[in-house]
N, C-alpha and C. Protein backbone atom coordinates (compact mmCIF):
# COMPACT_ATOMS: atom_id res chain seq x y z
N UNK A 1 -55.65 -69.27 20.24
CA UNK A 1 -55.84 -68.73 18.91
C UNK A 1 -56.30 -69.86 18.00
N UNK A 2 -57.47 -69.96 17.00
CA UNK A 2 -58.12 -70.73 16.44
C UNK A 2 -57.27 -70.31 14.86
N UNK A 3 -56.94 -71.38 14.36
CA UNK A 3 -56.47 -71.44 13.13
C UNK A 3 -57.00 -71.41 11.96
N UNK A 4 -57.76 -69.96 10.96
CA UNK A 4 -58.56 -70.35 10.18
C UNK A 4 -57.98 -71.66 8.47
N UNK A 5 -59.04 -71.57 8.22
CA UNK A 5 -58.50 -72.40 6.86
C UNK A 5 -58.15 -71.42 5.34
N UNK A 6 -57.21 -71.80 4.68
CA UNK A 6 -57.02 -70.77 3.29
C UNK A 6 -57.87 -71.26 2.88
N UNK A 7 -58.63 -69.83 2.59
CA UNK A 7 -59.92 -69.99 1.06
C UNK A 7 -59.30 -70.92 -0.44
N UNK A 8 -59.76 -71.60 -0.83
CA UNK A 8 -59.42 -72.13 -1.97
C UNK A 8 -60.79 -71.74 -3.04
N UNK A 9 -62.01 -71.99 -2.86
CA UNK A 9 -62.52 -71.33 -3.67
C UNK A 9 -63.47 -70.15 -3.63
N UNK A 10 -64.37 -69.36 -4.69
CA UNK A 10 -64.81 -68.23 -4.43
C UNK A 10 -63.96 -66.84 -4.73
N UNK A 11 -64.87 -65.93 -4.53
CA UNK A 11 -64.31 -64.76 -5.59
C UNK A 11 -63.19 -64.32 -5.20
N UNK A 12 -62.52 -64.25 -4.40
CA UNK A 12 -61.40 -63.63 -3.23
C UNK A 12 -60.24 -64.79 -4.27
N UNK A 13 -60.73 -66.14 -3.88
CA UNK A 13 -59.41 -67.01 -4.10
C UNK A 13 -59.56 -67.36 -5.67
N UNK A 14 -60.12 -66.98 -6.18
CA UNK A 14 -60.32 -66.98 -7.50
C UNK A 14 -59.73 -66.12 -8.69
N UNK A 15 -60.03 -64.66 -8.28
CA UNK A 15 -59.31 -63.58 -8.97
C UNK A 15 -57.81 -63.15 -8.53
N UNK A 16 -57.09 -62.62 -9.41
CA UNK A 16 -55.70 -62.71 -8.88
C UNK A 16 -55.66 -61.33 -7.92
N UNK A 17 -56.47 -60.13 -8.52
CA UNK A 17 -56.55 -58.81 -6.99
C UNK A 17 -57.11 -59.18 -6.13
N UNK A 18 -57.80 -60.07 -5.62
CA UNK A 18 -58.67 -60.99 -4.64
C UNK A 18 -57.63 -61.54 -3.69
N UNK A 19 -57.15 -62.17 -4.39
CA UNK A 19 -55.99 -63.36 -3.70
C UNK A 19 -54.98 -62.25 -3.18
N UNK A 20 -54.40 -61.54 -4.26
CA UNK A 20 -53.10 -60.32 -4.03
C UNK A 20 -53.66 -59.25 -2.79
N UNK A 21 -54.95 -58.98 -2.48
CA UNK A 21 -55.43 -58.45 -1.00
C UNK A 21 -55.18 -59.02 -0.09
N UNK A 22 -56.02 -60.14 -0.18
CA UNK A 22 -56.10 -60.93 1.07
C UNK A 22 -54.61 -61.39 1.31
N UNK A 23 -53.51 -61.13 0.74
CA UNK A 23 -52.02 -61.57 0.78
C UNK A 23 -52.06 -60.67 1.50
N UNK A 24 -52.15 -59.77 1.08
CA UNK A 24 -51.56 -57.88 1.89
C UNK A 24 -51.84 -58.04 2.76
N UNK A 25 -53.30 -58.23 3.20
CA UNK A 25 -53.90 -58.09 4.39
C UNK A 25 -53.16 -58.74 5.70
N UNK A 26 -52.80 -59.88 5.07
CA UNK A 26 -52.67 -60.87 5.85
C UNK A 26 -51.07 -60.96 6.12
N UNK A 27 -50.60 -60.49 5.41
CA UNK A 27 -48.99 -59.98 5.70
C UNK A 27 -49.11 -58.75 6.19
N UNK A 28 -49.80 -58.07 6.26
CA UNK A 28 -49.95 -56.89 7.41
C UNK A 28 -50.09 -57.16 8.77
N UNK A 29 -51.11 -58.12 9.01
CA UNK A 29 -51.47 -58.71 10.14
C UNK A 29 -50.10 -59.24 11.30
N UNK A 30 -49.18 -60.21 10.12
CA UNK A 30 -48.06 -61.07 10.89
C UNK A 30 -47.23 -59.72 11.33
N UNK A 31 -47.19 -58.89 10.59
CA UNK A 31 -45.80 -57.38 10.85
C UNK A 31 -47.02 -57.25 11.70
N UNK A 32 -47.81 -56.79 11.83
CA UNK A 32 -48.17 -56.30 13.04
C UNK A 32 -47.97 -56.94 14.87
N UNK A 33 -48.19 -58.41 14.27
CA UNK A 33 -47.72 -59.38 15.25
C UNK A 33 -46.59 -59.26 15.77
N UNK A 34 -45.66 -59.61 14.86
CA UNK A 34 -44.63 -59.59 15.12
C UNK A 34 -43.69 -58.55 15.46
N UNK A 35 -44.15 -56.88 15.41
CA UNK A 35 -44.07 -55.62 15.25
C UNK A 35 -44.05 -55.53 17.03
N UNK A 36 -45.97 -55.74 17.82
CA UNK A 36 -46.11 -56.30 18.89
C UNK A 36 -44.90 -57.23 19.91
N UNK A 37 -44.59 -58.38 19.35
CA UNK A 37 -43.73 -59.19 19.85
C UNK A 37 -42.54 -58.41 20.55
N UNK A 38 -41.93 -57.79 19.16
CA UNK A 38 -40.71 -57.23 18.84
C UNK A 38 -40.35 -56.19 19.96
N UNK A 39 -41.57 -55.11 20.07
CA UNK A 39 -41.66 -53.96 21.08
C UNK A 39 -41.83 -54.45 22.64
N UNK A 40 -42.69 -55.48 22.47
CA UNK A 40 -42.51 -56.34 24.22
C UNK A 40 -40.97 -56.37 24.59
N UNK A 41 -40.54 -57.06 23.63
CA UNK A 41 -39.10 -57.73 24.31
C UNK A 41 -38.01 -56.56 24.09
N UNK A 42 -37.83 -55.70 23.55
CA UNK A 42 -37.28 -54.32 23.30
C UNK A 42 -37.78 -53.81 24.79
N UNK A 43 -38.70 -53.84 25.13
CA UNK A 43 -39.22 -53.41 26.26
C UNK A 43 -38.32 -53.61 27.52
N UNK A 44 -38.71 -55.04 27.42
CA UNK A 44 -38.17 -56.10 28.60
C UNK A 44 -35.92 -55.73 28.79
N UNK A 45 -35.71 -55.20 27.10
CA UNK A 45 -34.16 -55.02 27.70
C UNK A 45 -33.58 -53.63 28.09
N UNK A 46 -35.41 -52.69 28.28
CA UNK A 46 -34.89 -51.59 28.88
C UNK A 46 -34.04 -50.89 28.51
N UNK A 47 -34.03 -51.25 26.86
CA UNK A 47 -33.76 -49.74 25.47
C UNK A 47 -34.80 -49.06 24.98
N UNK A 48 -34.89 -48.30 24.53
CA UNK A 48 -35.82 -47.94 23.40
C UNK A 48 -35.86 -48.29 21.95
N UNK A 49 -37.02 -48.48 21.27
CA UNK A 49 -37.28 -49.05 20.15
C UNK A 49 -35.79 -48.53 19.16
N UNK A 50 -35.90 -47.31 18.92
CA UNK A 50 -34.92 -46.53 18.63
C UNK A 50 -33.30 -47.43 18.68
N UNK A 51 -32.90 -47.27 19.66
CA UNK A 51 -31.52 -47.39 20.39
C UNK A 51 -31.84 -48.73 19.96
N UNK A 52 -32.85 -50.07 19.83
CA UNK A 52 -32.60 -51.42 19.36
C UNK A 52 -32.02 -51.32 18.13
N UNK A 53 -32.65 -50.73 17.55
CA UNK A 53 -32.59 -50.45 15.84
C UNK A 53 -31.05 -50.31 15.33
N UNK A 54 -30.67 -49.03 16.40
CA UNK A 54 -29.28 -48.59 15.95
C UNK A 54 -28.35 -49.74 16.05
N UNK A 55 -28.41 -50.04 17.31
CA UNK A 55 -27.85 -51.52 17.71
C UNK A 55 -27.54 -52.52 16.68
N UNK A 56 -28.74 -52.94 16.39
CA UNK A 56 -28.87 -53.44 15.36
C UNK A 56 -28.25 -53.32 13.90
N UNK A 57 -28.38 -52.20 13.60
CA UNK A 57 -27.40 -51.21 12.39
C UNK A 57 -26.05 -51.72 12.52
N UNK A 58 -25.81 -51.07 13.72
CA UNK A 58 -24.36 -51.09 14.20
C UNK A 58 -23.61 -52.86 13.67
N UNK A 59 -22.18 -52.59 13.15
CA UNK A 59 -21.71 -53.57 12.88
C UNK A 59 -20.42 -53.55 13.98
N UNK A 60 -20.31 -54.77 15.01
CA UNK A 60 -19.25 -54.57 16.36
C UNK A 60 -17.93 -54.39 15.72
N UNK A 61 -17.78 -55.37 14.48
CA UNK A 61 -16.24 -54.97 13.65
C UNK A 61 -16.43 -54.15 13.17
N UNK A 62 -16.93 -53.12 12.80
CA UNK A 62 -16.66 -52.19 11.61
C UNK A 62 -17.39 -50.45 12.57
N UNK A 63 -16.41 -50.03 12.80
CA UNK A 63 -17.11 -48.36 13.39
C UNK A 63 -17.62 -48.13 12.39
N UNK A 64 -18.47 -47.17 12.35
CA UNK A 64 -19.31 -46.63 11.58
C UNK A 64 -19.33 -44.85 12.06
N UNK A 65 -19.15 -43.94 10.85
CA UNK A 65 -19.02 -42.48 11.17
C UNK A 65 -20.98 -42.61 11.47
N UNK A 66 -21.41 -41.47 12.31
CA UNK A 66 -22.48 -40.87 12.78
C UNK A 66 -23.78 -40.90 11.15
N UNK A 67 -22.97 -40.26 11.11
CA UNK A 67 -24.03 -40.23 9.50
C UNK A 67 -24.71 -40.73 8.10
N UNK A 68 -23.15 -42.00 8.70
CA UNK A 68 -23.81 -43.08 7.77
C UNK A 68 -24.95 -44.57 8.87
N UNK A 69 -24.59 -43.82 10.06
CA UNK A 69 -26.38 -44.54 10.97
C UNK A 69 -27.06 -44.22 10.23
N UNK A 70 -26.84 -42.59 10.28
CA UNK A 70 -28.34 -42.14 10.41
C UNK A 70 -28.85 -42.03 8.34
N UNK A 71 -27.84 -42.31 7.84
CA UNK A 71 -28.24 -42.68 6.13
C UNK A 71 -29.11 -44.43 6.43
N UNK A 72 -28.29 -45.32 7.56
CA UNK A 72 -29.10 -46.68 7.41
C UNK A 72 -30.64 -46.49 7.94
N UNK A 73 -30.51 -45.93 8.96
CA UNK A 73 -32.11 -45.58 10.05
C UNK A 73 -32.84 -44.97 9.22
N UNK A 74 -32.51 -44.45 7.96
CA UNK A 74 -33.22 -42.97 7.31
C UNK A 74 -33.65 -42.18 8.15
N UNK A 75 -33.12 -41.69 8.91
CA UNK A 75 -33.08 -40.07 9.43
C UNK A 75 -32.55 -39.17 9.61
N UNK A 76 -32.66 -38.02 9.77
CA UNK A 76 -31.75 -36.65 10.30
C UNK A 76 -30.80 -37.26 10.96
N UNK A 77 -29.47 -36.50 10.73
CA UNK A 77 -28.69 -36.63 11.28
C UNK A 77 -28.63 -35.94 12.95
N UNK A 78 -29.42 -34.96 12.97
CA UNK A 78 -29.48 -34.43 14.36
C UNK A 78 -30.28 -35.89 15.31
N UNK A 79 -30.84 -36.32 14.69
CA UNK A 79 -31.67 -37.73 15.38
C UNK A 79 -30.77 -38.53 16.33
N UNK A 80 -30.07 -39.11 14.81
CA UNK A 80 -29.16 -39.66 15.45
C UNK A 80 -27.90 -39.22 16.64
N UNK A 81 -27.51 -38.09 16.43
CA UNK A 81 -26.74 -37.57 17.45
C UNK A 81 -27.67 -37.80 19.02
N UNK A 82 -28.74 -37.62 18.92
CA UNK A 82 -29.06 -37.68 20.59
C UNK A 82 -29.72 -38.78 20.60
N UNK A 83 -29.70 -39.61 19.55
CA UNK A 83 -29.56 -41.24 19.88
C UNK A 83 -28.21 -41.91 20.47
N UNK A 84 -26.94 -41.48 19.79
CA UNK A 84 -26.19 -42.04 19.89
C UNK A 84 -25.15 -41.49 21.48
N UNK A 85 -26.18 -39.95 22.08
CA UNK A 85 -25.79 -39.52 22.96
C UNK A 85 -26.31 -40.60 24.28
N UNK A 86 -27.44 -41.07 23.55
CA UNK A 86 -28.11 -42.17 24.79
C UNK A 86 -27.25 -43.38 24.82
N UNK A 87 -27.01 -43.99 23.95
CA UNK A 87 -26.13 -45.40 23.53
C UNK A 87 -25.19 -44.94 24.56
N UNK A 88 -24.41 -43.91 24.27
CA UNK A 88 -23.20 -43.63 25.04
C UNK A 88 -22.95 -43.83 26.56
N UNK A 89 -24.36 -42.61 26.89
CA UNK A 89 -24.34 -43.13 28.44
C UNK A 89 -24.78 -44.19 28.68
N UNK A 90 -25.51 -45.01 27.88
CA UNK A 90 -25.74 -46.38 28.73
C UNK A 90 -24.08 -47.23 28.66
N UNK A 91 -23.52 -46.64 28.08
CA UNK A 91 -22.23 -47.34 27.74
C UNK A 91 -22.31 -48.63 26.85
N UNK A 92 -23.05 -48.68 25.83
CA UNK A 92 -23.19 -49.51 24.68
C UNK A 92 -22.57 -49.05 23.30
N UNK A 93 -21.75 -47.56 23.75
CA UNK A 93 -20.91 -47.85 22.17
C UNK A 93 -20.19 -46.22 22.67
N UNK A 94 -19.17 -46.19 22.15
CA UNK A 94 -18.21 -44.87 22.22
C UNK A 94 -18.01 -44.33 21.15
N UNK A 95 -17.53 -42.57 21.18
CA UNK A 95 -17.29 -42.49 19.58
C UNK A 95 -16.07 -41.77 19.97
N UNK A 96 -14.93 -42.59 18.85
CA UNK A 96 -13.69 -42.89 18.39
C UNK A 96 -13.30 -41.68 17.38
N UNK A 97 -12.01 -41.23 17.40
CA UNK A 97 -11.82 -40.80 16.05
C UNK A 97 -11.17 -41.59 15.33
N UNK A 98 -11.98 -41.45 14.18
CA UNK A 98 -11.69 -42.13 12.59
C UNK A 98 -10.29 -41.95 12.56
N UNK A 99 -9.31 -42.99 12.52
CA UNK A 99 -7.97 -43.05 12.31
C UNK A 99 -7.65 -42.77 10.66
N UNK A 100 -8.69 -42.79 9.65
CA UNK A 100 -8.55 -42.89 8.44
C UNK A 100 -8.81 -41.23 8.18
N UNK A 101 -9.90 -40.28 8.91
CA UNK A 101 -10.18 -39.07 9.00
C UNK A 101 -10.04 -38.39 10.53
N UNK A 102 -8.97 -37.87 10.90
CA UNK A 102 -9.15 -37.34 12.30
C UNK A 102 -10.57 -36.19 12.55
N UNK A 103 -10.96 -35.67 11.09
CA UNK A 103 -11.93 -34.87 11.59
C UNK A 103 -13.08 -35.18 12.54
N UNK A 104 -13.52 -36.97 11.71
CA UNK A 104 -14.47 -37.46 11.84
C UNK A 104 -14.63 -38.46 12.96
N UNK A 105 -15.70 -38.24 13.71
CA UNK A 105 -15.87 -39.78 14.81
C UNK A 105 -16.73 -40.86 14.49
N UNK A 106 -16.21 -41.88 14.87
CA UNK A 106 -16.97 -43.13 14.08
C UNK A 106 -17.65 -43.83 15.60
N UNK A 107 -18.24 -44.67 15.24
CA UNK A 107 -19.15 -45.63 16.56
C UNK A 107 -18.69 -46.67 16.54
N UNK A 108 -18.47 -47.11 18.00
CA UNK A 108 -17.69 -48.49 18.62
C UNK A 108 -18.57 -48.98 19.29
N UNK A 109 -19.09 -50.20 18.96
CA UNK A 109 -19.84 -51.12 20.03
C UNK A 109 -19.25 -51.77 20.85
N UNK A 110 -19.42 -51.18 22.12
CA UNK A 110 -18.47 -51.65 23.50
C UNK A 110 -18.97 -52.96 23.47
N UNK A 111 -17.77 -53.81 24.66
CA UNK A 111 -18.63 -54.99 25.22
C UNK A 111 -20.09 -55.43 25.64
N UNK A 112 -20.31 -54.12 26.05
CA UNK A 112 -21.94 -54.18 26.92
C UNK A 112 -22.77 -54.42 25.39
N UNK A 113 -22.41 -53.11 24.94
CA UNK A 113 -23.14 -53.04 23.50
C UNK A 113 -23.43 -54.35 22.33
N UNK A 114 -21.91 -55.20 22.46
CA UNK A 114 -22.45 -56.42 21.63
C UNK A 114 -22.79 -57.31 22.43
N UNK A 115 -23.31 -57.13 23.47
CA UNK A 115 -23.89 -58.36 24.71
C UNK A 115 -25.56 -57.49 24.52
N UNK A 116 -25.45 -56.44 24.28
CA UNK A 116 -26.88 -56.17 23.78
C UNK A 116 -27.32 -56.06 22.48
N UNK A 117 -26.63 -56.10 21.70
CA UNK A 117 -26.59 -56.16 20.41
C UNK A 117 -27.43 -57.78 20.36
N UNK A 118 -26.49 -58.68 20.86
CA UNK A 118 -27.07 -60.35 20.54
C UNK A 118 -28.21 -59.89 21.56
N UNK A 119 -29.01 -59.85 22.25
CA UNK A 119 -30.29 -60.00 22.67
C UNK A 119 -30.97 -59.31 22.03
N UNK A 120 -30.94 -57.96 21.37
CA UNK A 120 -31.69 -57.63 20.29
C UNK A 120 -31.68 -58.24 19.50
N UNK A 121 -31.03 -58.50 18.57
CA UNK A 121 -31.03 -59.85 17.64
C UNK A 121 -32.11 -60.71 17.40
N UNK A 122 -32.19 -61.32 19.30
CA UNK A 122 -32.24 -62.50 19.13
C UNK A 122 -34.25 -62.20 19.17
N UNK A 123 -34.74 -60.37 19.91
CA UNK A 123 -36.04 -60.23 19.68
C UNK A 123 -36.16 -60.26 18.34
N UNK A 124 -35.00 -59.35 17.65
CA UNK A 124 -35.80 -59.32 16.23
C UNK A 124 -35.65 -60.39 15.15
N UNK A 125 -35.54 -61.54 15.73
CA UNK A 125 -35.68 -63.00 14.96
C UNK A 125 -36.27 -63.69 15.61
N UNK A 126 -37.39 -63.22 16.69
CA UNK A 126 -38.17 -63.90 17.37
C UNK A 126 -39.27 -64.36 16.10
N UNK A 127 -39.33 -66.07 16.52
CA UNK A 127 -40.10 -66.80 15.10
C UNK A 127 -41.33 -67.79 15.81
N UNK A 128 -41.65 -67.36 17.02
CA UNK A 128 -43.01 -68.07 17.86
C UNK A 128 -43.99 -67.70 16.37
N UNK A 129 -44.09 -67.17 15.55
CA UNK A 129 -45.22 -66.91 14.94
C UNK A 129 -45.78 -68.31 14.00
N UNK A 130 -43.81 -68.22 13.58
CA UNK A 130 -44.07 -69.74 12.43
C UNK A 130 -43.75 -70.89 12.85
N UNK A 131 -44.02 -70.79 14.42
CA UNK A 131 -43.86 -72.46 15.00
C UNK A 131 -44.56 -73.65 14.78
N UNK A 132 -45.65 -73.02 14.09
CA UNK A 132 -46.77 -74.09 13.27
C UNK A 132 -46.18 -74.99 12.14
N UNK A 133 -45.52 -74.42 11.38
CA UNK A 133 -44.63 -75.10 10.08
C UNK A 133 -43.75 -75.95 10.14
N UNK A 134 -43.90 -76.59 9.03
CA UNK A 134 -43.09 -77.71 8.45
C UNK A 134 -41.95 -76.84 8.64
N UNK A 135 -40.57 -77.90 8.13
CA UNK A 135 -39.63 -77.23 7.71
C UNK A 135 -39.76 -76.91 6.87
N UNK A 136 -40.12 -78.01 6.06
CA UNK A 136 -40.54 -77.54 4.14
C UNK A 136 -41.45 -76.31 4.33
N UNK A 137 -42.35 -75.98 4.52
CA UNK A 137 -43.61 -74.95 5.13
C UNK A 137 -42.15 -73.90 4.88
N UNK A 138 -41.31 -73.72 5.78
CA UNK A 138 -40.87 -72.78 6.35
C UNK A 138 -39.63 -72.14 4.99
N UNK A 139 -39.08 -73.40 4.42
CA UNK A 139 -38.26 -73.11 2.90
C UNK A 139 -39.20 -72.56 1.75
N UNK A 140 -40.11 -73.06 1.89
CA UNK A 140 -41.52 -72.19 0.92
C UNK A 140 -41.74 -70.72 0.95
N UNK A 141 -42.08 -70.74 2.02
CA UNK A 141 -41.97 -69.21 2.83
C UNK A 141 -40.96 -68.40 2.65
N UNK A 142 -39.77 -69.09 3.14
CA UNK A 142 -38.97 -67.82 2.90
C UNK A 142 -38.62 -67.26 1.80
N UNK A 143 -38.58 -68.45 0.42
CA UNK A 143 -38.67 -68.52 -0.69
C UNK A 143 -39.30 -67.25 -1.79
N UNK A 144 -40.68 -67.22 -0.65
CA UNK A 144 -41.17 -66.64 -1.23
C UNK A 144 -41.30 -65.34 -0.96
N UNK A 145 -41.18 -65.21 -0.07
CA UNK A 145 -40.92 -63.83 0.83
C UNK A 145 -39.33 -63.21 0.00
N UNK A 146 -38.61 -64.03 0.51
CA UNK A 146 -37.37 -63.10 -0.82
C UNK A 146 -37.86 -62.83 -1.78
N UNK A 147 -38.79 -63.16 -3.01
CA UNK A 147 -38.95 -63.28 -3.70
C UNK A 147 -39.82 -62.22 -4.20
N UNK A 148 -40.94 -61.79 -3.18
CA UNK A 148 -41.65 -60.05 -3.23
C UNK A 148 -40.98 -59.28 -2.98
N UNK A 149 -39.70 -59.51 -2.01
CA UNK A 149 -38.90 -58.35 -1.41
C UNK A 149 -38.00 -58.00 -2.29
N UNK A 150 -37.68 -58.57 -3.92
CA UNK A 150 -36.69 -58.03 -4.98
C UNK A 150 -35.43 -58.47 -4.12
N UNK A 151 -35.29 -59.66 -3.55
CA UNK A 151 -34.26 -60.39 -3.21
C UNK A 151 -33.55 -60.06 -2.05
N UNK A 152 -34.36 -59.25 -1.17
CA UNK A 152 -33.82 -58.76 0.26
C UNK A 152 -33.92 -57.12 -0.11
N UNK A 153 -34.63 -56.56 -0.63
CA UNK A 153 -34.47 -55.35 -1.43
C UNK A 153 -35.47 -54.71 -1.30
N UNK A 154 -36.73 -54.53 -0.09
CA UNK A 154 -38.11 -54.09 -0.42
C UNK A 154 -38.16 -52.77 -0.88
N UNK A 155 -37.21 -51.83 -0.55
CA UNK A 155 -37.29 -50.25 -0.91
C UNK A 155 -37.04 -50.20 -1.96
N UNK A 156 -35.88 -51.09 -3.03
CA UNK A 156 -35.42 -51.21 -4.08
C UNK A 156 -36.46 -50.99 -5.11
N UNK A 157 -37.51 -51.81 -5.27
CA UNK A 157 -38.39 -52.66 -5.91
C UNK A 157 -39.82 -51.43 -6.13
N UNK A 158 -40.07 -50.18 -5.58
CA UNK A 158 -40.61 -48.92 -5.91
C UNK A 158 -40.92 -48.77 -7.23
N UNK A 159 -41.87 -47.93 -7.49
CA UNK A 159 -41.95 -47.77 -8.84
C UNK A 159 -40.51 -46.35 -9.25
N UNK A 160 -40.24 -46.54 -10.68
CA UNK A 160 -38.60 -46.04 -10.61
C UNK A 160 -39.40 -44.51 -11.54
């Protein structure tokens, strides 16, 4: 892969909707990369994209009732049920009744589950992309990246 150079001058790097595209663009590009990456190695642990995600959601201390997954995933709650019917049989998480609500069942990340939990993880902090950077490079960056995202907040930050 050939490394181009940032435009510094000319109409693109000149005007601020110029510059604010070619940002988009180009932060589209890395999610796409890294989107790529992400689905390889999701691949490789022989879950589905899906079932990483939940995983992921999932907190190993803290059960979680069914429906507040599927409030984090944003989806139907029927979704999640035959997501969490898959988790099950792979034996990556059980559902418990809520000792606080007997009505309700909450989600347990078994052993297996937080032994797959950390290898998902560890795809979706896969960082081959920014192996080029400084450290400083890399405190800039993130800097700034919090900093469009309304402080870890991208959905937040909508027009209201």
């Amino acid at each position: 892969m050939t490394q181009s150079t940032v435009p510094t001058a000319g109409s693109d790097a000149g005007d601020r909707s110029g510059l604010a595209g070619d940002a988009v663009r180009r932060i589209m590009h890395i999610a796409s990369a890294m989107r790529h990456y992400q689905d390889v190695g999701i691949a490789a642990l022989a879950i589905t994209p899906a079932a990483a995600r939940a995983l992921h959601e999932l907190d190993p201390d803290r059960p979680l009732p069914a429906r507040d997954l599927a409030e984090q995933l944003r989806c139907d709650r029927s979704n999640v049920t035959a997501l969490v019917d898959k988790l099950e049989q792979a034996g990556l998480v059980e559902r418990r009744v809520d000792p606080a609500d007997r009505r309700q069942k909450t989600l347990l990340v078994t052993e297996a589950g937080r032994r797959m939990r950390d290898r998902v993880h560890e795809v979706m902090s896969d960082s081959r992309l920014l192996a080029g950077l400084t450290t400083d490079e890399l405190v800039a960056l993130r800097e700034l990246v919090w900093k469009v995202s309304d402080g870890g907040c991208p959905e937040a930050s909508g027009p209201e």
